[in-house]
Protein backbone atom coordinates (compact mmCIF):
# COMPACT_ATOMS: atom_id res chain seq x y z
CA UNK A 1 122.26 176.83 -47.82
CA UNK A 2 122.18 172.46 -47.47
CA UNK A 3 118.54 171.39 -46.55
CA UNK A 4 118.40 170.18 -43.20
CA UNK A 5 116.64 166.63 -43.55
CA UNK A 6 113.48 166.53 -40.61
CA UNK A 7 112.70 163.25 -40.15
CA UNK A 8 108.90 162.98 -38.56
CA UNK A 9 108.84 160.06 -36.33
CA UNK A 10 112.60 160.18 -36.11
CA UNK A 11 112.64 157.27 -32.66
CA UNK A 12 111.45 154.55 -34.92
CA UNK A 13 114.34 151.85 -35.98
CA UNK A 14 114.60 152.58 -39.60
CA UNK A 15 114.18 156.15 -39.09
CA UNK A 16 116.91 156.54 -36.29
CA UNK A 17 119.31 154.23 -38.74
CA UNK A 18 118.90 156.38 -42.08
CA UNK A 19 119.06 159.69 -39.47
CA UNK A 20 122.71 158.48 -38.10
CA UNK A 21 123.85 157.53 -41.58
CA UNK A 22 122.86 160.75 -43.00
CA UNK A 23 124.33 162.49 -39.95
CA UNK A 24 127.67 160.67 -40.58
CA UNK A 25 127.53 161.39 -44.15
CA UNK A 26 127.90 165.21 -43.23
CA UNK A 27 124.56 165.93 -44.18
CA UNK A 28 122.33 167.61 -41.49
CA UNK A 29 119.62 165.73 -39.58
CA UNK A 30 117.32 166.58 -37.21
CA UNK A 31 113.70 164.87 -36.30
CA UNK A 32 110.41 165.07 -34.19
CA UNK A 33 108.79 162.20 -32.11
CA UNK A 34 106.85 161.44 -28.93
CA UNK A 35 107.68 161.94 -25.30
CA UNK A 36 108.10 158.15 -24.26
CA UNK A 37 111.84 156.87 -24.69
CA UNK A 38 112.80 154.15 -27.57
CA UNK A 39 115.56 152.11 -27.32
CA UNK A 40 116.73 154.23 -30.50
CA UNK A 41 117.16 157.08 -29.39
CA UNK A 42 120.21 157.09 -27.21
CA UNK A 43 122.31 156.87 -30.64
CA UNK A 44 120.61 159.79 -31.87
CA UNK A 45 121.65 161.67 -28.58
CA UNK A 46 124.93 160.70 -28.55
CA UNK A 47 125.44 161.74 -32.20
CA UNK A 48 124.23 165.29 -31.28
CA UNK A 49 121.14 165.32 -33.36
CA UNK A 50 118.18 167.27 -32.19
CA UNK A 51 114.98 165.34 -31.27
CA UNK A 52 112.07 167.61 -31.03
CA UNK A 53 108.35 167.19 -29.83
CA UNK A 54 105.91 167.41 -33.04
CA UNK A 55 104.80 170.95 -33.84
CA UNK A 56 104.25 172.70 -37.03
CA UNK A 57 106.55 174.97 -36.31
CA UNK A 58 109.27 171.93 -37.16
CA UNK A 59 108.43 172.61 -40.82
CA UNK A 60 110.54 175.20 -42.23
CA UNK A 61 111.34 176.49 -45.68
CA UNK A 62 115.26 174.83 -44.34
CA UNK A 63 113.93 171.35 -43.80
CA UNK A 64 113.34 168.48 -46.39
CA UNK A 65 110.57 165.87 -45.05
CA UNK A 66 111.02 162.21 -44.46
CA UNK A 67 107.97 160.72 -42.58
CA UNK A 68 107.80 157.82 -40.86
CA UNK A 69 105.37 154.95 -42.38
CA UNK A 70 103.09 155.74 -39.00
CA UNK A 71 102.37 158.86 -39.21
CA UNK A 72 99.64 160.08 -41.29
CA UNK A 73 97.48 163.24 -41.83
CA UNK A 74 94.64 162.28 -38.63
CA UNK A 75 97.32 160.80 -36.20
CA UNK A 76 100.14 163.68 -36.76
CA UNK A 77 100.42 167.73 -36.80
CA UNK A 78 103.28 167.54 -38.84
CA UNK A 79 102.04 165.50 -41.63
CA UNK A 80 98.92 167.34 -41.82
CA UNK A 81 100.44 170.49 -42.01
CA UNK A 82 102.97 169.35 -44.70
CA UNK A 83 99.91 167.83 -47.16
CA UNK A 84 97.67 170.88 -46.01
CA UNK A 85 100.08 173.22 -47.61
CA UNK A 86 100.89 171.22 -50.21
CA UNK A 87 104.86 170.60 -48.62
CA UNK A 88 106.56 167.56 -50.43
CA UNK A 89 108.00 164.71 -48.43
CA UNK A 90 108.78 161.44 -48.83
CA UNK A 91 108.07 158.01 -47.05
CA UNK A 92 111.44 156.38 -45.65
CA UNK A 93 111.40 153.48 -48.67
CA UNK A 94 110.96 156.16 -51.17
CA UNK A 95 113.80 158.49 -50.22
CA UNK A 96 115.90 155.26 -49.91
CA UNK A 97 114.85 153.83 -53.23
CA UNK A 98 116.31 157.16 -54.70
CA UNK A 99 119.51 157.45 -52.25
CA UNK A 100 120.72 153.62 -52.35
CA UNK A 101 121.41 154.69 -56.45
CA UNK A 102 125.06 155.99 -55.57
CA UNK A 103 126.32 152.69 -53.96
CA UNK A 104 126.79 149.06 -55.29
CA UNK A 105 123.86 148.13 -53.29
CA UNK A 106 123.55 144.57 -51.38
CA UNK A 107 119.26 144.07 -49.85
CA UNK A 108 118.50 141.94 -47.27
CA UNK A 109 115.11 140.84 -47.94
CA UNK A 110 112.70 137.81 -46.39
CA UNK A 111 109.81 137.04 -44.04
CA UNK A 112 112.53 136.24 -41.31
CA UNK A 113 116.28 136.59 -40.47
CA UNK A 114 116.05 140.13 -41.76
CA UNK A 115 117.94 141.61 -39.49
CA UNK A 116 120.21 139.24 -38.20
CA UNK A 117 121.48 138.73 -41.87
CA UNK A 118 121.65 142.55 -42.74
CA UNK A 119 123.88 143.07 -39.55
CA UNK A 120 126.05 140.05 -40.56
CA UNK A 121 126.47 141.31 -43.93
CA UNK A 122 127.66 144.87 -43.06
CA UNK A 123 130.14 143.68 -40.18
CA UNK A 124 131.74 141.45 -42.62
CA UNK A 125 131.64 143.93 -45.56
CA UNK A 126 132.26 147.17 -43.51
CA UNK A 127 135.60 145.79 -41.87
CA UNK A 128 137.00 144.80 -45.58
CA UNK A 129 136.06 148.09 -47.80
CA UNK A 130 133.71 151.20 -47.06
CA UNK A 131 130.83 150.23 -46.69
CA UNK A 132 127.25 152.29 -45.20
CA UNK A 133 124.03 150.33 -43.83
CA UNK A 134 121.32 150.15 -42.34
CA UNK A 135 119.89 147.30 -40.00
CA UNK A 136 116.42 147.18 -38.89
CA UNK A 137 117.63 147.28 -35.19
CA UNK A 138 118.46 151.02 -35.40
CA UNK A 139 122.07 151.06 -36.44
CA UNK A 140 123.04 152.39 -39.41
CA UNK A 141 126.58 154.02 -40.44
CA UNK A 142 126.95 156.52 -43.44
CA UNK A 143 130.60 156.95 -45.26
CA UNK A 144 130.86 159.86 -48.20
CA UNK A 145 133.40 157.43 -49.66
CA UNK A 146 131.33 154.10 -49.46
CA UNK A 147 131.27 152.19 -52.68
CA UNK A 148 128.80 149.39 -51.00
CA UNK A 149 125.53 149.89 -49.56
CA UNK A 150 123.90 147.61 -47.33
CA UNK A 151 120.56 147.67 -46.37
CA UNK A 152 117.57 145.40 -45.12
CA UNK A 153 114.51 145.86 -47.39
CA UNK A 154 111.19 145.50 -45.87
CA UNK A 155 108.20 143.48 -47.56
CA UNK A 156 105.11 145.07 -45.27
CA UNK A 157 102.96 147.07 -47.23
CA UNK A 158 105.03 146.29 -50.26
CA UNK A 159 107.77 148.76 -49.12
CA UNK A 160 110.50 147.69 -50.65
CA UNK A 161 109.09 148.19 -54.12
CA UNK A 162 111.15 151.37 -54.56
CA UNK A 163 114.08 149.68 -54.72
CA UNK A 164 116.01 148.36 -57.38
CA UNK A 165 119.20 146.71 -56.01
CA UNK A 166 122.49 145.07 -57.66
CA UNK A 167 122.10 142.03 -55.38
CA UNK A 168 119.76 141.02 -53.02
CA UNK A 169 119.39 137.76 -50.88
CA UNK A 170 115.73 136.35 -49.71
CA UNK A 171 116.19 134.40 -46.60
CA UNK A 172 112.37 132.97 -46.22
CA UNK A 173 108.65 133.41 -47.73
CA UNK A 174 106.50 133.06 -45.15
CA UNK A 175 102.58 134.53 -43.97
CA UNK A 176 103.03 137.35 -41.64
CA UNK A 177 101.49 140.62 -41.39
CA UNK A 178 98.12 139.49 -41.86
CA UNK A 179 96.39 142.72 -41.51
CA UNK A 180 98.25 143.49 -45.17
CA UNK A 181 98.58 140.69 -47.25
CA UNK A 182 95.37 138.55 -48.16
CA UNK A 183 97.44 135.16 -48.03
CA UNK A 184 100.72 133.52 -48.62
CA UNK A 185 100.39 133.67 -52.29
CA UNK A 186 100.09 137.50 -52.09
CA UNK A 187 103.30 137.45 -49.83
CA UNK A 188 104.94 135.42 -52.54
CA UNK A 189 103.66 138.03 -55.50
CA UNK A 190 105.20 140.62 -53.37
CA UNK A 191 108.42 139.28 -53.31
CA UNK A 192 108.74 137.69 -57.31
CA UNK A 193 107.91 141.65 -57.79
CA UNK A 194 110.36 142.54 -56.13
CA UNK A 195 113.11 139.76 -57.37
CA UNK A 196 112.31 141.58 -60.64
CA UNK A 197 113.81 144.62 -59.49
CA UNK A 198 117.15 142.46 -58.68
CA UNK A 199 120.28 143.70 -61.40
CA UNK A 200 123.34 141.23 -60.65
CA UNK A 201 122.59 138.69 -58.40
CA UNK A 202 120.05 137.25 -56.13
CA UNK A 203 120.77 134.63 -53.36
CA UNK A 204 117.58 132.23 -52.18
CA UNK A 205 117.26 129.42 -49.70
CA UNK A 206 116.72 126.25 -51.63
CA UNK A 207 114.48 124.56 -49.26
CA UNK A 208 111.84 127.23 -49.65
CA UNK A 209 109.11 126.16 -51.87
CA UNK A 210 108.13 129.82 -52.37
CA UNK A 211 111.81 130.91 -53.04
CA UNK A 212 111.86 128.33 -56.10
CA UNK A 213 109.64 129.51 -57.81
CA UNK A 214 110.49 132.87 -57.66
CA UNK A 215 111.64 134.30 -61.45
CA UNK A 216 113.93 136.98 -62.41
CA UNK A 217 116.24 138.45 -65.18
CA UNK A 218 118.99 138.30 -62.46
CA UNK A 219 121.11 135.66 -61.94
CA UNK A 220 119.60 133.19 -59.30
CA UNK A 221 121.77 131.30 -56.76
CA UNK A 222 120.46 128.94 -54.27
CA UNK A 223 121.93 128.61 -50.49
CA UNK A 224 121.57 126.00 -48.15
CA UNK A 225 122.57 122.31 -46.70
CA UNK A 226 121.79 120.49 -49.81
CA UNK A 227 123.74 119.37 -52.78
CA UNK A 228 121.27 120.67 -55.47
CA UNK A 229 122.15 124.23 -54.16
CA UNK A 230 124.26 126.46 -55.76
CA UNK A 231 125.67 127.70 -52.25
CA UNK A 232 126.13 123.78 -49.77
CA UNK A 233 127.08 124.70 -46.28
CA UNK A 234 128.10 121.07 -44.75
CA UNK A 235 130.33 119.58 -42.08
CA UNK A 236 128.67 121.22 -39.24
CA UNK A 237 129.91 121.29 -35.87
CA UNK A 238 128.62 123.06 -32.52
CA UNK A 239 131.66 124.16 -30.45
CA UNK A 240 131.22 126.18 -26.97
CA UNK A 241 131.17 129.78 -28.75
CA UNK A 242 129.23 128.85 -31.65
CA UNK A 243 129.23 126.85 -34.91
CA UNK A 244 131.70 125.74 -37.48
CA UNK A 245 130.88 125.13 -40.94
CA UNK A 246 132.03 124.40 -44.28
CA UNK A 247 130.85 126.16 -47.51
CA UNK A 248 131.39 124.55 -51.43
CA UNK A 249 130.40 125.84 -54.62
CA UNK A 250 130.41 124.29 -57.87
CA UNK A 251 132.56 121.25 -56.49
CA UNK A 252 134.86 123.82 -54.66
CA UNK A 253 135.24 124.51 -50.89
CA UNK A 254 135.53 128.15 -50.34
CA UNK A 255 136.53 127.78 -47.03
CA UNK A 256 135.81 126.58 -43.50
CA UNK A 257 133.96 129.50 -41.52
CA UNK A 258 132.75 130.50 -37.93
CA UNK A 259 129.83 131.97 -36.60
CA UNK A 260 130.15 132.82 -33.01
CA UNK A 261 126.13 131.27 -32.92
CA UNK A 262 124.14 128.61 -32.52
CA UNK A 263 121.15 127.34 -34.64
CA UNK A 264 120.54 126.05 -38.45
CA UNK A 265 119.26 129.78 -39.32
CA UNK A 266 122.21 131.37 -38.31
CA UNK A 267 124.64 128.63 -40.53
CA UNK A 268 121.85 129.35 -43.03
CA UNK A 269 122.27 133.36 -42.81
CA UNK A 270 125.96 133.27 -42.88
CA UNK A 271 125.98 131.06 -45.88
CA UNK A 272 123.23 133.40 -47.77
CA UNK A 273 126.12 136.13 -46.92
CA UNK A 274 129.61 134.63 -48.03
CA UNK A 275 127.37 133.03 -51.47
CA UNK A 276 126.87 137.23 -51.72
CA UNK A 277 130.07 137.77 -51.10
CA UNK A 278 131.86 135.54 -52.82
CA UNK A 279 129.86 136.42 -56.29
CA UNK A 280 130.76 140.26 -55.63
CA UNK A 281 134.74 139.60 -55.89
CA UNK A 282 135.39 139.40 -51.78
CA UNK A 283 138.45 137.75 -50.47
CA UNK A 284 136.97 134.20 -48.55
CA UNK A 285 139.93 134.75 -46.02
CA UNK A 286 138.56 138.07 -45.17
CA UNK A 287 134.83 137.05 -45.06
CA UNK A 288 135.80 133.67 -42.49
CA UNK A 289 138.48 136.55 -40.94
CA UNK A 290 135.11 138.85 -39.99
CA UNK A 291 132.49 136.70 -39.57
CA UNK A 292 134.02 135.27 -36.34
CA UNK A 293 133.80 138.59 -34.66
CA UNK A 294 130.02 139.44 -35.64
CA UNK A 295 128.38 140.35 -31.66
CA UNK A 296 125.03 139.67 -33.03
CA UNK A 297 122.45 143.03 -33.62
CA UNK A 298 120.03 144.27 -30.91
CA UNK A 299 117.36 142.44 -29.88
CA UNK A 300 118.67 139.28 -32.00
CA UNK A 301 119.10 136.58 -29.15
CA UNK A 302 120.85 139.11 -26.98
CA UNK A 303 121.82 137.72 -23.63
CA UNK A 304 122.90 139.33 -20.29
CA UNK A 305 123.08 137.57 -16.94
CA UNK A 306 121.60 139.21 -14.15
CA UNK A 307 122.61 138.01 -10.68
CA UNK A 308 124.09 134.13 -12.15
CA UNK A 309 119.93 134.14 -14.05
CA UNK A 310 120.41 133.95 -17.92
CA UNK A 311 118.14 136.36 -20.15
CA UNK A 312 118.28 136.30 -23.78
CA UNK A 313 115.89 138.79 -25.57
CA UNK A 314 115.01 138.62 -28.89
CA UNK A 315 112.36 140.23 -31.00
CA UNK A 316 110.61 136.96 -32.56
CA UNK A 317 107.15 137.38 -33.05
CA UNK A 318 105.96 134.97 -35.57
CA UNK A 319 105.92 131.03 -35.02
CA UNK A 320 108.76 130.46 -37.25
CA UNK A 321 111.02 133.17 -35.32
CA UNK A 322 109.97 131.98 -32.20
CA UNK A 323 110.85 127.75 -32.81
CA UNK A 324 114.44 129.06 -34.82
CA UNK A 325 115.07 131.46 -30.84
CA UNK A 326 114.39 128.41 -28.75
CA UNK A 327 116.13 125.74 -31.07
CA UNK A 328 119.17 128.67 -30.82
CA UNK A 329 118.74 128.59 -27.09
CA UNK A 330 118.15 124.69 -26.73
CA UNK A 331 121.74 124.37 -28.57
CA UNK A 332 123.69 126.64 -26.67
CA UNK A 333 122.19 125.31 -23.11
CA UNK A 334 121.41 121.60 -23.92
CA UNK A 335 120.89 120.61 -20.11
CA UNK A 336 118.85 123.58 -18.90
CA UNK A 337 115.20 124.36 -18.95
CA UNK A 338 114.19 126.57 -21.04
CA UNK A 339 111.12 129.44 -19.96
CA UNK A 340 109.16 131.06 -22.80
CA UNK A 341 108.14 134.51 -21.70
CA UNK A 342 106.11 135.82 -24.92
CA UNK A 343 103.90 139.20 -26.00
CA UNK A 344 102.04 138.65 -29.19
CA UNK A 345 102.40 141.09 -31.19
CA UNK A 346 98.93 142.53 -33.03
CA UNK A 347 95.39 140.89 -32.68
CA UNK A 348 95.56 140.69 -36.42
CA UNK A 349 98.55 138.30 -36.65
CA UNK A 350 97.18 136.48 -33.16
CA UNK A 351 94.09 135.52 -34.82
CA UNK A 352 95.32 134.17 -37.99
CA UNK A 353 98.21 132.44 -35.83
CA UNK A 354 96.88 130.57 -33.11
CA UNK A 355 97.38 127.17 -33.99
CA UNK A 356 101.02 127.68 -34.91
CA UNK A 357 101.90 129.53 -32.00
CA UNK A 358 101.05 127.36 -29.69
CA UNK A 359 103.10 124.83 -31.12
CA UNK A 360 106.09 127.20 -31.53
CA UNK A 361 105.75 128.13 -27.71
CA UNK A 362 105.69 123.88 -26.90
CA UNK A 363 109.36 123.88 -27.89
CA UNK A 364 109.92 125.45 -24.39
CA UNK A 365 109.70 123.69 -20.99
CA UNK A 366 107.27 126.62 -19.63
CA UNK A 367 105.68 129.27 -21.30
CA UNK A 368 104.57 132.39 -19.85
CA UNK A 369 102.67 135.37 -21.72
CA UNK A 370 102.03 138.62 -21.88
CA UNK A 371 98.98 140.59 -23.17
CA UNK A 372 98.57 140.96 -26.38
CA UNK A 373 100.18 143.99 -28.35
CA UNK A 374 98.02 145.69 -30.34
CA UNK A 375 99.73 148.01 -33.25
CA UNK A 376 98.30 151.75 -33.70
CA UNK A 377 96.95 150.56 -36.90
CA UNK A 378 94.64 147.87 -35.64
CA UNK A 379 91.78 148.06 -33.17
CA UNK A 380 90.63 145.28 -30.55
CA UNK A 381 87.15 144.10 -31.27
CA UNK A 382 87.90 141.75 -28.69
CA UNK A 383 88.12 138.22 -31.25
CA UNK A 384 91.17 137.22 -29.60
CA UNK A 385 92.66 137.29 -25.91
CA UNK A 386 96.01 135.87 -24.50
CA UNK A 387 94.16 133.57 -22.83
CA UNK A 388 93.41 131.76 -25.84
CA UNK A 389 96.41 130.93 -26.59
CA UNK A 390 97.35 130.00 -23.18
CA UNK A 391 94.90 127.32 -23.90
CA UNK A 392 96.06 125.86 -26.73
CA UNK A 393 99.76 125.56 -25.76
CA UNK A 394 100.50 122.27 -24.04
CA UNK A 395 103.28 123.01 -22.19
CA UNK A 396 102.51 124.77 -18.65
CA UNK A 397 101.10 128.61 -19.58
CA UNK A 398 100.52 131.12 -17.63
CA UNK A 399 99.47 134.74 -17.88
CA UNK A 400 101.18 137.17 -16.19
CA UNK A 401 101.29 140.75 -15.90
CA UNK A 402 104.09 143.63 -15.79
CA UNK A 403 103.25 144.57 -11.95
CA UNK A 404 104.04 140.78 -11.07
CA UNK A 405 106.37 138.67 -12.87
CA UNK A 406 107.44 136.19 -9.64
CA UNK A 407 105.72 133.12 -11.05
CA UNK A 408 109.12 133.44 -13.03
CA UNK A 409 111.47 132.23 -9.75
CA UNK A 410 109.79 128.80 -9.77
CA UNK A 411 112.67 127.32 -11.57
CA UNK A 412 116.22 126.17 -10.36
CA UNK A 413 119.17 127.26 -13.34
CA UNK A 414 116.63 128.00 -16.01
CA UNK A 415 117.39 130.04 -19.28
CA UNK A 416 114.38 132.56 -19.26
CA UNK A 417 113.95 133.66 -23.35
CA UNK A 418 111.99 137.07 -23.61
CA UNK A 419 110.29 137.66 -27.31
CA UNK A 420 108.07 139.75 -28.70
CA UNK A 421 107.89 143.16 -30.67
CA UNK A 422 105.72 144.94 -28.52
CA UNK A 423 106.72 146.50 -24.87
CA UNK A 424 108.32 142.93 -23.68
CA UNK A 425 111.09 144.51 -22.30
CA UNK A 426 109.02 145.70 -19.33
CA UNK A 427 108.47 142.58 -18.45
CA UNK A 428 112.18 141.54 -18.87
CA UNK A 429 113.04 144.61 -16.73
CA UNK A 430 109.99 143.85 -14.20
CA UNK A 431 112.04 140.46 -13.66
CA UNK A 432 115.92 142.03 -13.39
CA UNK A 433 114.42 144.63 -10.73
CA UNK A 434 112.56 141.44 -8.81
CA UNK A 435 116.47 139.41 -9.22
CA UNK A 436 118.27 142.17 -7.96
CA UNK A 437 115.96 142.78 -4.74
CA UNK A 438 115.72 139.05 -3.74
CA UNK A 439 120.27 139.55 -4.08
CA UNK A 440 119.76 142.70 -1.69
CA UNK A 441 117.53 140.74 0.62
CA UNK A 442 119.73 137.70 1.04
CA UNK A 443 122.87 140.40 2.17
């Protein structure tokens, strides 16, 4: 009889992506998590697969373990059970490491743009030849047939060390996660480690100081907006759904392109892509063909408008993220004002952020925060509050809370940008709930 793969922790976003493509694949899948609902988990429902409440009971003779990075022997039955009876399983990164070996496989790597880039690459890829991925955002799509692989590979904790990809492109080196690495020149070491691992091809920003130094026995190619790269996008132009660009390598253009968004990083992502691209063998007409129709991934400057308001949500949650979401959303809504409502994400990464923060959060016209988010790894010995960065920012800040987001109506036409990685879409719902009552009140 096939092993049934149990995936403990199944809810979180690289779990419920490597679940579905599994699931697709014809293999069977099934996983455990907590009560509370994820955005994740309505693709797991709607693919049939069974989510369960941890129990030892899960862990059958039938099931092979994958366990989410979380999830250890004090904080989880199943876990504990598995290492008290000696039960094998393996961490997400490891199983992939080992599964991505069947496919020509394409990484998405970098401190930021992850995700956005992975998703980009897949569309384009998966609507020319079968392709599988998986995106950080919780999507992922598994084809028996597949000859490409994409997937976004994660530097935290060194994770993506198990992996040993054909190509791989590096959109950034920057300090993040400060409660793992020691400083940026441990970030760095991570990635050159992992560049190492690299086969056929690897595809680095040129106007990263980091990224140049980087060494490896793979081929390097640099992207960007400069002649001395490899990969030059130039003649730039914002239109009213997004921006046009041209792309030229070694003296030749390779085509004029689309992307239906705004913002250098996204011209910067698409070009990291078609330089990938083109160096596998892919038809440019295709690749300009597909990237036009790319809807963005979840949580990626994702807009809705709720009674004529405009939300975008996005999951930035470093300084850098947070100035390349409001440049995005400065260049799509030039003669609006633009409201900052942020959650910091970890006390860790607060602390050894302030400064920068506060002058990422300036690029709005308000700014309004959240309480801090503190991860399960981390505790609060109270070092840091929101407050001080309210401080520093000198833009009007606020704190608010969940039960009362109505400092939020003091603007006339505003573009209200959400971010965090945290629990900031409470707040963002908090404020469609208080928009649709003031609607029903003016009836």
């Amino acid at each position: 009889m096939s092993k049934i793969y149990h995936f403990i922790g199944i809810k979180g976003s690289g779990m419920s992506a490597l679940a579905l493509m599994l699931h697709q694949m014809g293999y069977k899948v099934q996983g455990s998590d907590v009560e509370k609902y994820y955005f994740t988990q309505r693709g797991l429902e709607q693919a049939g697969i069974t989510i369960l409440s941890f129990s030892e009971a899960n862990i059958t003779d039938e099931v092979e373990l994958i366990a989410g990075n979380a999830f250890r022997e004090d904080n989880n039955v199943e876990v504990a059970y598995a290492i008290n009876n000696n039960i094998p399983f393996k961490r997400y990164h490891e199983f992939l490491g080992h599964f991505m070996e069947q496919f020509t496989s394409l990484g998405v790597a970098g401190a930021h743009g992850k995700t956005s880039t992975t998703g980009l690459l897949s569309h384009v890829l998966k609507n020319i030849t079968d392709t599988s991925y998986l995106i950080g955002d919780g999507t992922g799509r598994g084809s028996k047939d597949a000859k490409y692989f994409v997937f976004e590979s994660d530097e935290y904790e060194r994770h993506f060390m198990p992996y040993h990809p054909e190509y791989s492109i590096i959109t950034n080196i920057d300090f993040d996660h400060p409660d793992y690495f020691t400083s940026i020149d441990d970030v760095f070491n991570a990635f050159n480690d992992y560049a190492k691992q690299v086969k056929k091809g690897l595809f680095l920003y040129g106007d990263d100081i980091y990224l140049r130094k980087i060494e490896s026995d793979a081929p390097i190619y640099y992207y960007g907006f400069n002649d001395n790269d490899d990969f030059t996008a130039f003649d730039i132009t914002r239109t009213t759904s997004g921006s046009d660009f041209k792309v030229k390598h070694d003296g030749k253009v390779l085509g004029t392109f689309h992307v239906p968004a705004f913002g250098r990083h996204n011209i910067l992502n698409a070009t990291a892509v078609i330089a990938n691209l083109y160096v596998v063998g892919i038809d440019m007409e295709l690749v300009a063909e597909h990237l036009k129709t790319f809807s963005g991934v979840k949580r990626r400057f994702t807009e809705k408008v709720v009674n004529g308001t405009t939300i975008i949500d996005d999951f930035a949650h470093h300084p850098t993220e947070i100035i390349a979401t409001l440049d995005a959303a400065r260049q799509k809504y030039p003669s609006r004002e633009i409201v900052a409502i942020f959650q910091p994400h970890t006390f860790t990464r607060t602390i050894a952020l302030l400064d920068e923060f506060a002058e990422a959060l300036n690029q709005a016209d308000s700014v309004y925060l959240a309480q801090i988010y503190g991860s399960a790894r981390e505790v609060d010995h109270g070092d840091v509050k929101v407050e001080d960065l309210a401080a520093k920012i000198i833009k009007p800040a606020q704190v608010i809370t969940v039960e009362n987001v109505s400092p939020l109506l003091d603007y006339d036409d505003a573009v209200y940008v959400f971010m965090g990685a945290g629990d900031i879409q409470l707040y963002e719902r908090s404020f469609e709930e208080l928009l649709a009552s003031l609607t029903k009140n003016r009836q």
